[in-house]
C-alpha atoms as a PDB file:
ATOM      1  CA  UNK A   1     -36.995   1.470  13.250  1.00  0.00           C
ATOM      2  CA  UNK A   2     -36.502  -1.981  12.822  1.00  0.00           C
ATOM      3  CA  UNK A   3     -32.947  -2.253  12.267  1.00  0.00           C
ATOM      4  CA  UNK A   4     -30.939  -5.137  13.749  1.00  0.00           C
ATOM      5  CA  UNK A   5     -27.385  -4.359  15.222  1.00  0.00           C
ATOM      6  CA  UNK A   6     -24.873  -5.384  13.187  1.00  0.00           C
ATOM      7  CA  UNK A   7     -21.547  -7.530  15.008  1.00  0.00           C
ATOM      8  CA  UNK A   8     -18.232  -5.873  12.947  1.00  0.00           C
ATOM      9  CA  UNK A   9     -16.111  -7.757  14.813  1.00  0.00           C
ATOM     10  CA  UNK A  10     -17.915 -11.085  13.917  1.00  0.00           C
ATOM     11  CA  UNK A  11     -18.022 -10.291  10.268  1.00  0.00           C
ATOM     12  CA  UNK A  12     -14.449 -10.020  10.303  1.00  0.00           C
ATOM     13  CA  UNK A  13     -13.547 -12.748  12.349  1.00  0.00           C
ATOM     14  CA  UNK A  14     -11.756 -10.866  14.726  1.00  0.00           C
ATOM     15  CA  UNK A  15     -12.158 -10.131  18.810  1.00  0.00           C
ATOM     16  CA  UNK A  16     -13.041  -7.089  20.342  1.00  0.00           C
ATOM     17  CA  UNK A  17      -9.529  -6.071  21.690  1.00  0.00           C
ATOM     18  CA  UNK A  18      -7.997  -6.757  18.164  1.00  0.00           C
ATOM     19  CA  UNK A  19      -5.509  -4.394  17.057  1.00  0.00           C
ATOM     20  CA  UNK A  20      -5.508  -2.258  13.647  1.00  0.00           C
ATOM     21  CA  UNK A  21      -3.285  -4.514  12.352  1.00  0.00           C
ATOM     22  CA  UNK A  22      -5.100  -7.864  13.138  1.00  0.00           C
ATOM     23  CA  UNK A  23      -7.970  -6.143  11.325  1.00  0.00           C
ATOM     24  CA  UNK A  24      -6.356  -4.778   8.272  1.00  0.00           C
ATOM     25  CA  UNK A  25      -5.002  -8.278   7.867  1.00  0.00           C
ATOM     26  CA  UNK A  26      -7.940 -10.191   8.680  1.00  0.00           C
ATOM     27  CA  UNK A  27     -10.213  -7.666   6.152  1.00  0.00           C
ATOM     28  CA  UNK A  28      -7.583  -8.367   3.382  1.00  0.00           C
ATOM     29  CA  UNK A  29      -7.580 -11.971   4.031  1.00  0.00           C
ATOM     30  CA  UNK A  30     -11.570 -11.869   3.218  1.00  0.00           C
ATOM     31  CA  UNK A  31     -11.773  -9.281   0.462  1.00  0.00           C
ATOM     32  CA  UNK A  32      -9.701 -11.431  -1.919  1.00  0.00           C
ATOM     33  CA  UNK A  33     -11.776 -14.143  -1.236  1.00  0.00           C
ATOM     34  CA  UNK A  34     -14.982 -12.515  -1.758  1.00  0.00           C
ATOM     35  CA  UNK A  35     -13.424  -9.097  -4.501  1.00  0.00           C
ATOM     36  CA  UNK A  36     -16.109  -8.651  -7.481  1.00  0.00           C
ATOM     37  CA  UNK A  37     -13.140  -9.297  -9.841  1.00  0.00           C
ATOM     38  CA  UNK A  38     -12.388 -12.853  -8.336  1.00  0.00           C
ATOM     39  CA  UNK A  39     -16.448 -13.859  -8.485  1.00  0.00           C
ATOM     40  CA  UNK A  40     -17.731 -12.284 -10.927  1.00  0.00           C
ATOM     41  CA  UNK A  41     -21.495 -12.232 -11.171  1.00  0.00           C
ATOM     42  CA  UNK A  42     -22.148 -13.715  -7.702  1.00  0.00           C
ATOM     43  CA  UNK A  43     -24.191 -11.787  -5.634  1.00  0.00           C
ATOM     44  CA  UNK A  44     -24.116 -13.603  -2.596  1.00  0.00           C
ATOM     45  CA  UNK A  45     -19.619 -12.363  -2.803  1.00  0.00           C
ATOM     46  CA  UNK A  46     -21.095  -9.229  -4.054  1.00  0.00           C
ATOM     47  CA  UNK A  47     -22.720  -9.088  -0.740  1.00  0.00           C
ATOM     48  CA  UNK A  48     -20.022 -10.855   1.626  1.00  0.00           C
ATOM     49  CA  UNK A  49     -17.936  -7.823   0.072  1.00  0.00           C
ATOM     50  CA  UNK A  50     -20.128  -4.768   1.409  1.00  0.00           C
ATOM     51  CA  UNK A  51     -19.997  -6.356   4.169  1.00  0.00           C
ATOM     52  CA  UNK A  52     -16.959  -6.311   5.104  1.00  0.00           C
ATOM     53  CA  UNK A  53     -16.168  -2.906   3.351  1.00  0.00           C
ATOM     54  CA  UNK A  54     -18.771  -1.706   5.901  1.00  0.00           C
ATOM     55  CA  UNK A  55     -16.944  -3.751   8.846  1.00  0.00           C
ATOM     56  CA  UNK A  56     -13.519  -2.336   7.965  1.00  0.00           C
ATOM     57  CA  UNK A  57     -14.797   1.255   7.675  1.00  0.00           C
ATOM     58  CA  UNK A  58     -16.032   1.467  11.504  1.00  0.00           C
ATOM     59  CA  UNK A  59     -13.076  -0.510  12.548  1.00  0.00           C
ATOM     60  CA  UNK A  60     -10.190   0.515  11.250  1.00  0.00           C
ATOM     61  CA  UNK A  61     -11.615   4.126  12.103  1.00  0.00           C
ATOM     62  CA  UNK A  62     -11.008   4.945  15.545  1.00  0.00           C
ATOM     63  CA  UNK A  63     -13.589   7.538  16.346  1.00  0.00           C
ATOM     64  CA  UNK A  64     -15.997   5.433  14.329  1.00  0.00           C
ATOM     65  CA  UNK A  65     -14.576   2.653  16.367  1.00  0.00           C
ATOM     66  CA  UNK A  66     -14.898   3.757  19.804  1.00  0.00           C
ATOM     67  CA  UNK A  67     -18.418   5.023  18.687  1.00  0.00           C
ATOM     68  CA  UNK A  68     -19.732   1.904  17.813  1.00  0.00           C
ATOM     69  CA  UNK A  69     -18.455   0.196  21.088  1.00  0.00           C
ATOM     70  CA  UNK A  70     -20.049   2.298  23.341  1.00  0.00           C
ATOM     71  CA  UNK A  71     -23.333   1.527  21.489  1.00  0.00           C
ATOM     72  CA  UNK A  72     -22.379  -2.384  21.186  1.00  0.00           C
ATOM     73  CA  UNK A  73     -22.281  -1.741  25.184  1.00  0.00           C
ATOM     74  CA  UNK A  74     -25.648  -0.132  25.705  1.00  0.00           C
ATOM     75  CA  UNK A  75     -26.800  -2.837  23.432  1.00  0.00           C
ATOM     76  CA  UNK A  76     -25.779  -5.761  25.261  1.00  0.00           C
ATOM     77  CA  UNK A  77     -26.861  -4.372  28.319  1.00  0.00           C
ATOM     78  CA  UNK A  78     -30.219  -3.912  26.924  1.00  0.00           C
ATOM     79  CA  UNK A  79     -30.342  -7.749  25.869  1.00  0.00           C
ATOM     80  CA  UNK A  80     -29.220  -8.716  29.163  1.00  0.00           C
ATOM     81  CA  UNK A  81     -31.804  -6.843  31.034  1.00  0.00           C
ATOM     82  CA  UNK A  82     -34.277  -8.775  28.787  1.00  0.00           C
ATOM     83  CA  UNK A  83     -35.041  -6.551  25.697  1.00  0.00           C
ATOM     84  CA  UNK A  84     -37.628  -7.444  23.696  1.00  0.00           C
ATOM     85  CA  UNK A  85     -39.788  -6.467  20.632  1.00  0.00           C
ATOM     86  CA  UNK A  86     -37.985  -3.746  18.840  1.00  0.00           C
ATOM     87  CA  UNK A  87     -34.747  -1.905  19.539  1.00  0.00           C
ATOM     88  CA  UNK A  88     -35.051   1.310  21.391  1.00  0.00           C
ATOM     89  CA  UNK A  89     -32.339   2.862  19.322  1.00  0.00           C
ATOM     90  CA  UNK A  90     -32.983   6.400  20.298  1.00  0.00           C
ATOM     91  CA  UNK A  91     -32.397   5.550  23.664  1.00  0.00           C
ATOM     92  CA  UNK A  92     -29.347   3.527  23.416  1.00  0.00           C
ATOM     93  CA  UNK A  93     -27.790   5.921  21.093  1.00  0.00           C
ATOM     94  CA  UNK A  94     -28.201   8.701  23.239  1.00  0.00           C
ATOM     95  CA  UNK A  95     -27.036   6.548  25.905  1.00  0.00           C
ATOM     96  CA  UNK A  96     -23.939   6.074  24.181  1.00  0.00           C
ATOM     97  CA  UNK A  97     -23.253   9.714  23.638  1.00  0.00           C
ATOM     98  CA  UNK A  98     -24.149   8.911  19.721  1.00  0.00           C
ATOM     99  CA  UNK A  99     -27.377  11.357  19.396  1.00  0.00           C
ATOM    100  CA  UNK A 100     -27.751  14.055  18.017  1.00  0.00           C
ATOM    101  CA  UNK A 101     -23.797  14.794  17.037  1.00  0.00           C
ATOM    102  CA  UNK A 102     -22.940  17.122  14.657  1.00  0.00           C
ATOM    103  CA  UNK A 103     -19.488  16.470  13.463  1.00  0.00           C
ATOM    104  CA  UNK A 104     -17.746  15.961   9.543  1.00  0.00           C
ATOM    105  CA  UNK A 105     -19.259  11.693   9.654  1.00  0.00           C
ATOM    106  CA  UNK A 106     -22.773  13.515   9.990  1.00  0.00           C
ATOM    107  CA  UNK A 107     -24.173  12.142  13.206  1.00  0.00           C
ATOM    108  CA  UNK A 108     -27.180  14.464  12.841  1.00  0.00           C
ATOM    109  CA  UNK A 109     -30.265  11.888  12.333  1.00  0.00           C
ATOM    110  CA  UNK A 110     -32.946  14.576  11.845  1.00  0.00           C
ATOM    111  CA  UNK A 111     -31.085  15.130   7.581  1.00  0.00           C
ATOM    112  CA  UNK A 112     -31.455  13.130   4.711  1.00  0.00           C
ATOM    113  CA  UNK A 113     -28.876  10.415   5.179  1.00  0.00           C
ATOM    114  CA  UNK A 114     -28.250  10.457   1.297  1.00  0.00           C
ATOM    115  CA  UNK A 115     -27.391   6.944   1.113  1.00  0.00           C
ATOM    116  CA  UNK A 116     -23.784   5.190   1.898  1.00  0.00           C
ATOM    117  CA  UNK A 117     -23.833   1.876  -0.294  1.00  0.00           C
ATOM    118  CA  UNK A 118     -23.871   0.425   3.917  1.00  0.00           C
ATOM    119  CA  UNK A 119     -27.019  -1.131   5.440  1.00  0.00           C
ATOM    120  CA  UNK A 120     -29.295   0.832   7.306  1.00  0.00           C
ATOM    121  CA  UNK A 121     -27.648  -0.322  10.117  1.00  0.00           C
ATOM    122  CA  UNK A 122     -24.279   2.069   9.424  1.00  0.00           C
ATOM    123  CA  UNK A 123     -26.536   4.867   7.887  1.00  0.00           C
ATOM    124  CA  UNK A 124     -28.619   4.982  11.369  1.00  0.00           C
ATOM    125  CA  UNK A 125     -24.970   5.377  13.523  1.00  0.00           C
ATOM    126  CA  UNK A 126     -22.489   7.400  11.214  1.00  0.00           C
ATOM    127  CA  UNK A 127     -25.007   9.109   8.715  1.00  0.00           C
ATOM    128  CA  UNK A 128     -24.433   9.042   4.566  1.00  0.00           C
ATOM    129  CA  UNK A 129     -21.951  11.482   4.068  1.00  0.00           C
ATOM    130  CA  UNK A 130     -18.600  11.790   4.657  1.00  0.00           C
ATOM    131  CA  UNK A 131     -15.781   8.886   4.530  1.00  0.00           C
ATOM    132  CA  UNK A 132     -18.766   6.293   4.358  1.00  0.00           C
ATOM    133  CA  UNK A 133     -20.140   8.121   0.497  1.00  0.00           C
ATOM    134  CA  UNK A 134     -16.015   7.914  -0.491  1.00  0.00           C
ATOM    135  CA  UNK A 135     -16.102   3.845   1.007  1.00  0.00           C
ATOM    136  CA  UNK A 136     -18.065   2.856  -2.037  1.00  0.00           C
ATOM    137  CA  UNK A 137     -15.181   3.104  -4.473  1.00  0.00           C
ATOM    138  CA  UNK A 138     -13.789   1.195  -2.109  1.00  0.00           C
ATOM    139  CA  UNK A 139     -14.936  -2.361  -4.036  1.00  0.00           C
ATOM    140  CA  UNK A 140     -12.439  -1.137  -6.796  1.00  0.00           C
ATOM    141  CA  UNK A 141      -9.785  -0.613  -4.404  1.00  0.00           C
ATOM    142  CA  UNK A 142      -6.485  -2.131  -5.267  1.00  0.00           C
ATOM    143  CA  UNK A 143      -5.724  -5.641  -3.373  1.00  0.00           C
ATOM    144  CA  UNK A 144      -2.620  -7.050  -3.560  1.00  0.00           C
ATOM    145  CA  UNK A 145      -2.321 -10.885  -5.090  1.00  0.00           C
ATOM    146  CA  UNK A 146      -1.987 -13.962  -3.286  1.00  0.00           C
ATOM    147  CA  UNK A 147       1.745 -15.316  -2.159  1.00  0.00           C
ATOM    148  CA  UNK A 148       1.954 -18.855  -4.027  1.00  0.00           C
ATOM    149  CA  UNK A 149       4.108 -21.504  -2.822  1.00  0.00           C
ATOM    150  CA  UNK A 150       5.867 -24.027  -5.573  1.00  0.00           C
ATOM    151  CA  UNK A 151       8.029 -27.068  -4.115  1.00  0.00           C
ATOM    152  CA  UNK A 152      11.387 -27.903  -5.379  1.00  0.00           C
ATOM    153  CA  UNK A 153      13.418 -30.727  -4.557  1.00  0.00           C
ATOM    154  CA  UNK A 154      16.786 -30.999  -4.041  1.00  0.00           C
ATOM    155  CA  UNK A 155      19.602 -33.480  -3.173  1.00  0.00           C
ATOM    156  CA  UNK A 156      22.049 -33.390  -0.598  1.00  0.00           C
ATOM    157  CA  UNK A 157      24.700 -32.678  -2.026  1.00  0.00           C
ATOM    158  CA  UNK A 158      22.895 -30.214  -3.853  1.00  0.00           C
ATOM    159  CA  UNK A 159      22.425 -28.213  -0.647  1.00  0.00           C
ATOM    160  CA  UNK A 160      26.098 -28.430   0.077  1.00  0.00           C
ATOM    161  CA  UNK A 161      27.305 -26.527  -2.674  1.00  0.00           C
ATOM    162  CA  UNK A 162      24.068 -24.663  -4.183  1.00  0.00           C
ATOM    163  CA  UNK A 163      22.478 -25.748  -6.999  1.00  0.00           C
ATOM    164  CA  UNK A 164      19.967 -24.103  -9.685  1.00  0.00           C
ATOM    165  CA  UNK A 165      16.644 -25.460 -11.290  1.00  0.00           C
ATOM    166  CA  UNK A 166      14.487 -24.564 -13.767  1.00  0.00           C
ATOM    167  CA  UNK A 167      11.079 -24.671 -13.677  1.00  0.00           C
ATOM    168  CA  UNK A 168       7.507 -23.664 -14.855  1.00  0.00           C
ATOM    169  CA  UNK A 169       4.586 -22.232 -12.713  1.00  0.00           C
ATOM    170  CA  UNK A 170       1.374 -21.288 -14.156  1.00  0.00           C
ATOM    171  CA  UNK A 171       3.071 -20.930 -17.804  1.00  0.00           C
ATOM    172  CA  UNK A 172       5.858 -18.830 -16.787  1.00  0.00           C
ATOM    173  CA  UNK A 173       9.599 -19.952 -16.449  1.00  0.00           C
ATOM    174  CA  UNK A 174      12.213 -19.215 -13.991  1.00  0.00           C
ATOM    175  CA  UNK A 175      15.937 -20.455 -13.285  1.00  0.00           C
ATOM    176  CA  UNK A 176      16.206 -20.347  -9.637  1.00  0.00           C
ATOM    177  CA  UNK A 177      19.004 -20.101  -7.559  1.00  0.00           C
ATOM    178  CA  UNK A 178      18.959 -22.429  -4.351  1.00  0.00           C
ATOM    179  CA  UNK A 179      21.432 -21.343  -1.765  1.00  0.00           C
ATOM    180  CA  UNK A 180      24.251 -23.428  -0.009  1.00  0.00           C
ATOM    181  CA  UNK A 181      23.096 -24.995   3.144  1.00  0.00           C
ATOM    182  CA  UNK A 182      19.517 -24.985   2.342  1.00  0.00           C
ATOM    183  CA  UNK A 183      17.311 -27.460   4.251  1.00  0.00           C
ATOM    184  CA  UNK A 184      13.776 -28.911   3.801  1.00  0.00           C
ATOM    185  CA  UNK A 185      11.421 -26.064   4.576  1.00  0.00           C
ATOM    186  CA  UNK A 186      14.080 -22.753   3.314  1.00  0.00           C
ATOM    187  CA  UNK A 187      12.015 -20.618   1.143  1.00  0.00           C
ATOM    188  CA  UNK A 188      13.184 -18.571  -1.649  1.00  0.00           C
ATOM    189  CA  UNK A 189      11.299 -15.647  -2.608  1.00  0.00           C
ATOM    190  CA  UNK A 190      10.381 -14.393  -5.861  1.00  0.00           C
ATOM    191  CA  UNK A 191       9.287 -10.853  -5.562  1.00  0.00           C
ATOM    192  CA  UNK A 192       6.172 -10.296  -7.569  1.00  0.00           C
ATOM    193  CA  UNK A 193       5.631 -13.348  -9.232  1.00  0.00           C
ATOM    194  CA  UNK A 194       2.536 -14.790  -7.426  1.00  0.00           C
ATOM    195  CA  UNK A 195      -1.033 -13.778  -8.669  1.00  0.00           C
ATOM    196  CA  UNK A 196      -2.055 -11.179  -9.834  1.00  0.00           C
ATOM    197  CA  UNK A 197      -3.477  -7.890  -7.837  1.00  0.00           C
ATOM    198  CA  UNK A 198      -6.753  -7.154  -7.923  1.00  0.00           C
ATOM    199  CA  UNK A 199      -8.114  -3.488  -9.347  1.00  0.00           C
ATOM    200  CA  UNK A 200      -4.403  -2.247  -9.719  1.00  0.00           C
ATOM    201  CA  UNK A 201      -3.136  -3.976  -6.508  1.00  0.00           C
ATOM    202  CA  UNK A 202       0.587  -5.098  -6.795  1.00  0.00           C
ATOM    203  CA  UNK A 203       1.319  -9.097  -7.667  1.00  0.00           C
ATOM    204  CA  UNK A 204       1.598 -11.246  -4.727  1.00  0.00           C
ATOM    205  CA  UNK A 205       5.542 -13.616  -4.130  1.00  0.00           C
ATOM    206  CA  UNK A 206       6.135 -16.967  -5.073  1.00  0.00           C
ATOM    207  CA  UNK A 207       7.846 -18.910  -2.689  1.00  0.00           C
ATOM    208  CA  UNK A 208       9.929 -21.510  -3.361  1.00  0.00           C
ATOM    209  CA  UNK A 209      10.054 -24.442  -0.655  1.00  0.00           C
ATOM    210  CA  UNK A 210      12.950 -26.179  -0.901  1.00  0.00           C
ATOM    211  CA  UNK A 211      12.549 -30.429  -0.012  1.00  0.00           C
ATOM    212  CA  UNK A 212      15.625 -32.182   1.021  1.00  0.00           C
ATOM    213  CA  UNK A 213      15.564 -35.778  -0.560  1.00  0.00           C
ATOM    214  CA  UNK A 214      16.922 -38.127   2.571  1.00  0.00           C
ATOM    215  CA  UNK A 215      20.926 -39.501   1.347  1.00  0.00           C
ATOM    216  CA  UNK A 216      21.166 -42.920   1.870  1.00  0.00           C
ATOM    217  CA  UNK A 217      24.898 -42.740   3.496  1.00  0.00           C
ATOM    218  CA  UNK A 218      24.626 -39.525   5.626  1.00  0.00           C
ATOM    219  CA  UNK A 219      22.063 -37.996   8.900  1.00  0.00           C
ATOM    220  CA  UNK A 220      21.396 -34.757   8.653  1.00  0.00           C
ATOM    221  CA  UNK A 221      20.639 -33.009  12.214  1.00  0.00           C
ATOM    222  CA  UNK A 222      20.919 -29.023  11.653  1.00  0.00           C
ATOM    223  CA  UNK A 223      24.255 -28.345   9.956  1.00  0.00           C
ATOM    224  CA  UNK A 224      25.557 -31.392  10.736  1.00  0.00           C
ATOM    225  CA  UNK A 225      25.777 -34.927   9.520  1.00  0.00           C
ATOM    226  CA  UNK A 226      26.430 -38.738  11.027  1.00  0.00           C
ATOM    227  CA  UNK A 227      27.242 -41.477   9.251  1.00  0.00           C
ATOM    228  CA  UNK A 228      28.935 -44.902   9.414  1.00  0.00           C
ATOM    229  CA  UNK A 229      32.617 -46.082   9.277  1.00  0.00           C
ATOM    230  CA  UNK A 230      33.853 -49.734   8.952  1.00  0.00           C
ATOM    231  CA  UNK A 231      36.821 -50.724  10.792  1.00  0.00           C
ATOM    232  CA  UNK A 232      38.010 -53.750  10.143  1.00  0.00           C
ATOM    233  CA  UNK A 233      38.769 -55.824  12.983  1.00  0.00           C
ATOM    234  CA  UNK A 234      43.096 -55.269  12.922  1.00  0.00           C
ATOM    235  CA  UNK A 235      42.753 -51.807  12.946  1.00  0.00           C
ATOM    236  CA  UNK A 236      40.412 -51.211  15.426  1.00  0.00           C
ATOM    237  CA  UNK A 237      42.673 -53.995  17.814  1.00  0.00           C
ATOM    238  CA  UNK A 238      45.635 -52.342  16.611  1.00  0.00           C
ATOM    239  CA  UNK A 239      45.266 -49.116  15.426  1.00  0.00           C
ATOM    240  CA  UNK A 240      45.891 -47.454  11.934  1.00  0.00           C
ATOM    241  CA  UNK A 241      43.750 -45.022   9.445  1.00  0.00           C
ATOM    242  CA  UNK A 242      40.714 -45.972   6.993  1.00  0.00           C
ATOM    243  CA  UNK A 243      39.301 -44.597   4.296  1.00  0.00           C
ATOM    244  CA  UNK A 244      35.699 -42.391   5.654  1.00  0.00           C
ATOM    245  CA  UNK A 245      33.488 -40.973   3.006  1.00  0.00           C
ATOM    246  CA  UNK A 246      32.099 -38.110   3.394  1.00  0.00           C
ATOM    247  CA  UNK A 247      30.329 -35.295   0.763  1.00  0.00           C
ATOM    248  CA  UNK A 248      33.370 -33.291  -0.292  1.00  0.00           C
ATOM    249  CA  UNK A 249      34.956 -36.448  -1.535  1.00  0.00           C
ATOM    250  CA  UNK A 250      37.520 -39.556   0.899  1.00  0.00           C
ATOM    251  CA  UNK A 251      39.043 -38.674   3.985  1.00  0.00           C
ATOM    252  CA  UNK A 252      41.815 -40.411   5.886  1.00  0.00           C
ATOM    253  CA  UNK A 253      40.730 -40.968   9.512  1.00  0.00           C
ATOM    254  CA  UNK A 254      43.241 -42.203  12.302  1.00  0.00           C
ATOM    255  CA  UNK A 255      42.101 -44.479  14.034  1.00  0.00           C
ATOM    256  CA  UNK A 256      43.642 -45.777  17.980  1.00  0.00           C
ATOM    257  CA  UNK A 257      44.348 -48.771  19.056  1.00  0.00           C
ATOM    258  CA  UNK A 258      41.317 -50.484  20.975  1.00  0.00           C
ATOM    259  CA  UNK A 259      38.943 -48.917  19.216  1.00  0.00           C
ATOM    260  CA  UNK A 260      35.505 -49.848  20.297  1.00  0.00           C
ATOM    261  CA  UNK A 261      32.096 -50.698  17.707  1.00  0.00           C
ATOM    262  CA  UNK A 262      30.121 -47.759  18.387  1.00  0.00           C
ATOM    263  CA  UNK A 263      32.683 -45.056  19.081  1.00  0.00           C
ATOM    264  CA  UNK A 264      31.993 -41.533  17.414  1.00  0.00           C
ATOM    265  CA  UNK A 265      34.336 -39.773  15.935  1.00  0.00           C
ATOM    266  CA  UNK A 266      33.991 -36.143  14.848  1.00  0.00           C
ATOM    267  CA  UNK A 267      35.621 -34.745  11.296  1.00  0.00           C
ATOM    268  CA  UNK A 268      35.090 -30.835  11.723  1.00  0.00           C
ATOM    269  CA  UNK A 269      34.039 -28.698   9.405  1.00  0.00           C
ATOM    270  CA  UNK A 270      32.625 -31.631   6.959  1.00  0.00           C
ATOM    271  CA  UNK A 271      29.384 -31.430   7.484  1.00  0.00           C
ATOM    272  CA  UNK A 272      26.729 -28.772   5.909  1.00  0.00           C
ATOM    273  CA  UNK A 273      27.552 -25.094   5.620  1.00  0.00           C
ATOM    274  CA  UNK A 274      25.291 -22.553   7.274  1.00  0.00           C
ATOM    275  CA  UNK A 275      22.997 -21.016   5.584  1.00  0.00           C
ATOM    276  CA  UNK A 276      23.146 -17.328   5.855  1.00  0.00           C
ATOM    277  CA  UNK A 277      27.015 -17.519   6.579  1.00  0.00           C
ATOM    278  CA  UNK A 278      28.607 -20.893   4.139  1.00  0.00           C
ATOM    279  CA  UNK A 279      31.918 -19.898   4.771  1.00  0.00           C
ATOM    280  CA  UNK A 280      31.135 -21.799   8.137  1.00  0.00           C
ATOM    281  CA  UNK A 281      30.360 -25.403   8.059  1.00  0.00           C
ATOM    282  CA  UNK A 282      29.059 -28.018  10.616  1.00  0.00           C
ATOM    283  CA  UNK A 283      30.494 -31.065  11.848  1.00  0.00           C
ATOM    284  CA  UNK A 284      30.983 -35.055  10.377  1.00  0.00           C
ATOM    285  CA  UNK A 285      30.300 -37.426  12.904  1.00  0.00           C
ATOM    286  CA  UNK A 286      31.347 -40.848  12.129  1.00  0.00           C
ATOM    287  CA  UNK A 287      30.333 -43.962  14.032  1.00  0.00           C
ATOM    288  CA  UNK A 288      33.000 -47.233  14.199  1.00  0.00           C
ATOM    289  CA  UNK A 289      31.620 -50.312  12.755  1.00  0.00           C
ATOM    290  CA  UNK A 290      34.018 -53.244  13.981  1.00  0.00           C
ATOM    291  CA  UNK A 291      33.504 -55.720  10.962  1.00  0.00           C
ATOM    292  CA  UNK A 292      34.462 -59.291  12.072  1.00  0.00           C
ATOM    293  CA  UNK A 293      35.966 -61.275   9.113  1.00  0.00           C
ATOM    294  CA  UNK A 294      34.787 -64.296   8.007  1.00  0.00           C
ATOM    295  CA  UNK A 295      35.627 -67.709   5.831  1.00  0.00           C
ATOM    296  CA  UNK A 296      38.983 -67.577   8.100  1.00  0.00           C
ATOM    297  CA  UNK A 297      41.919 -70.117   6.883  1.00  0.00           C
ATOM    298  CA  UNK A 298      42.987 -73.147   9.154  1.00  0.00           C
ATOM    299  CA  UNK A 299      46.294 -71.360   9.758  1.00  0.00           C
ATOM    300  CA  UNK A 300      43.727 -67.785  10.650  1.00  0.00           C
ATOM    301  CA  UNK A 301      41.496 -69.754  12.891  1.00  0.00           C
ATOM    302  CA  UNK A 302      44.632 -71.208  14.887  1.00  0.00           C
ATOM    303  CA  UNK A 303      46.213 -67.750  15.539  1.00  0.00           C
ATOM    304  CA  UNK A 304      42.796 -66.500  16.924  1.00  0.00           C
ATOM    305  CA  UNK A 305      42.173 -69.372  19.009  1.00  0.00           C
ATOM    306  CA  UNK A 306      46.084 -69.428  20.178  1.00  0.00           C
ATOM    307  CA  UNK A 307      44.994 -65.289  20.668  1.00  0.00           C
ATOM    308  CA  UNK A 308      42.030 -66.041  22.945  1.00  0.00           C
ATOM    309  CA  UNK A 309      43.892 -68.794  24.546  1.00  0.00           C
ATOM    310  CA  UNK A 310      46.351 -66.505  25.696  1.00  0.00           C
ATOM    311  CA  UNK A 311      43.831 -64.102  27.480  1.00  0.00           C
ATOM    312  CA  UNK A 312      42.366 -66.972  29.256  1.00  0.00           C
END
């Protein structure tokens, strides 16, 4: 027989210790790509399809499985020990414990195989009966649609409060609800509305990404914000309040006596709410710019220079 041995694990992408769910995802991943109802009329996807149908049938069956390794280990030691011409399958099958079975998948080789829909390859180890003669229905099997991602952006202040939007993807229209405290990168889900499933499969999500525009007057560092306060140069010598903006509207901030350009202080609670819990807010921290007047009077420009005089 001239059959070659056929890598599963390479024709899913996947390593050898992979678990059943790295290879359910990773055969998923593929079939969409390469479903009859996504290319249809292309029989190289046609192919790419069986081919994986056949990888995820011995894989993601563990007797089949654990069959098929113990052969893929005679194998390779056959290679290593410098095989050549063809493969001495009888041998390494019933080195592998694999000849002459007679169980349910039809191990018996001396029968008529009947035929899977696999490659020669699969008929040879597991025989055409059984769950490999059910696998062919398995290119109508239902596959769930592709998640789709739409981005919306958003202001600021339109994450502080929560804001709505309405918008079209792929001919359909939604008002969406975007929460409080959302930041660029929050996704909002939208349960079933990605593609369509394939052969019955359920719709995929659409995710909403929500994009942050950057405010020109505010930082935004978590759930809280910094930002800039001018002081003008009497208040910060002598102490007083000024006016600070911040996103829910003015705020009066005291400010001491001596204060220094550069100081920080913090307003709490002003900055963004949290996003799973917007009862609770960040902080508001403020930085002190001294701003030094200027076009000073005669009579101005005497007090200051009486002023520095005296702290000579």
């Amino acid at each position: 027989m001239t059959t070659g041995y056929k890598d599963y694990y390479d024709v899913l992408g996947v390593s050898r210790n992979a678990s059943e769910k790295d290879i359910k995802k990773a055969f998923r991943k593929l079939a969409r790509q390469y479903h009859p109802d996504v290319n249809p009329g292309d029989k190289q996807a046609e192919d790419r399809f069986k081919e994986l149908n056949e990888a995820y049938e011995v894989l993601s069956d563990s007797e089949k499985r654990a069959r098929y390794d113990q052969l893929g280990g005679q194998y390779q030691q056959w290679q290593h020990m410098g095989g050549q011409g063809s493969v001495p399958w009888d041998d390494l099958l019933r080195q592998a414990g694999m000849r002459g079975q007679t169980t349910d998948t039809a191990y018996d080789f001396s029968g008529d195989l009947g035929g899977s829909g696999f490659s020669d390859f699969f008929d040879m180890l597991f025989g055409g009966g059984g769950r490999a003669r059910q696998s062919r229905s398995s290119q109508r099997a239902p596959i769930r649609g592709q998640d789709t991602e739409h981005v919306v952006t958003i202001s600021l202040a339109e994450a502080l409060t929560g804001t709505e939007r309405r918008l079209t993807v792929d001919g359909k229209r939604y008002t969406v609800k975007i929460p409080a405290g959302a930041r660029t990168g929050t996704r909002v889900r939208l349960g079933g509305k990605g593609q369509t499933g394939y052969a019955g499969g359920q719709p995929g999500d659409l995710y909403l990404v929500v994009d942050v525009l950057d405010d020109p007057h505010f930082e935004r560092k978590e759930d809280d914000l910094y930002g800039d306060c001018t002081i003008d140069v009497y208040t910060a010598v002598l102490g007083g309040e000024v006016s600070v903006p911040t996103l829910d509207g003015a705020v009066k901030l005291k400010i001491p006596a001596g204060t220094q350009s550069g100081q920080k202080f913090r307003l709490a609670g002003k900055g963004m709410p949290r996003l799973r819990s917007p009862q609770q807010r960040g902080d508001l921290y403020v930085t002190a710019l001294i701003q030094v007047p200027t076009n000073l009077s005669q009579e101005e420009r005497q007090l200051f220079e009486r002023l520095a005089a005296m702290r000579r």
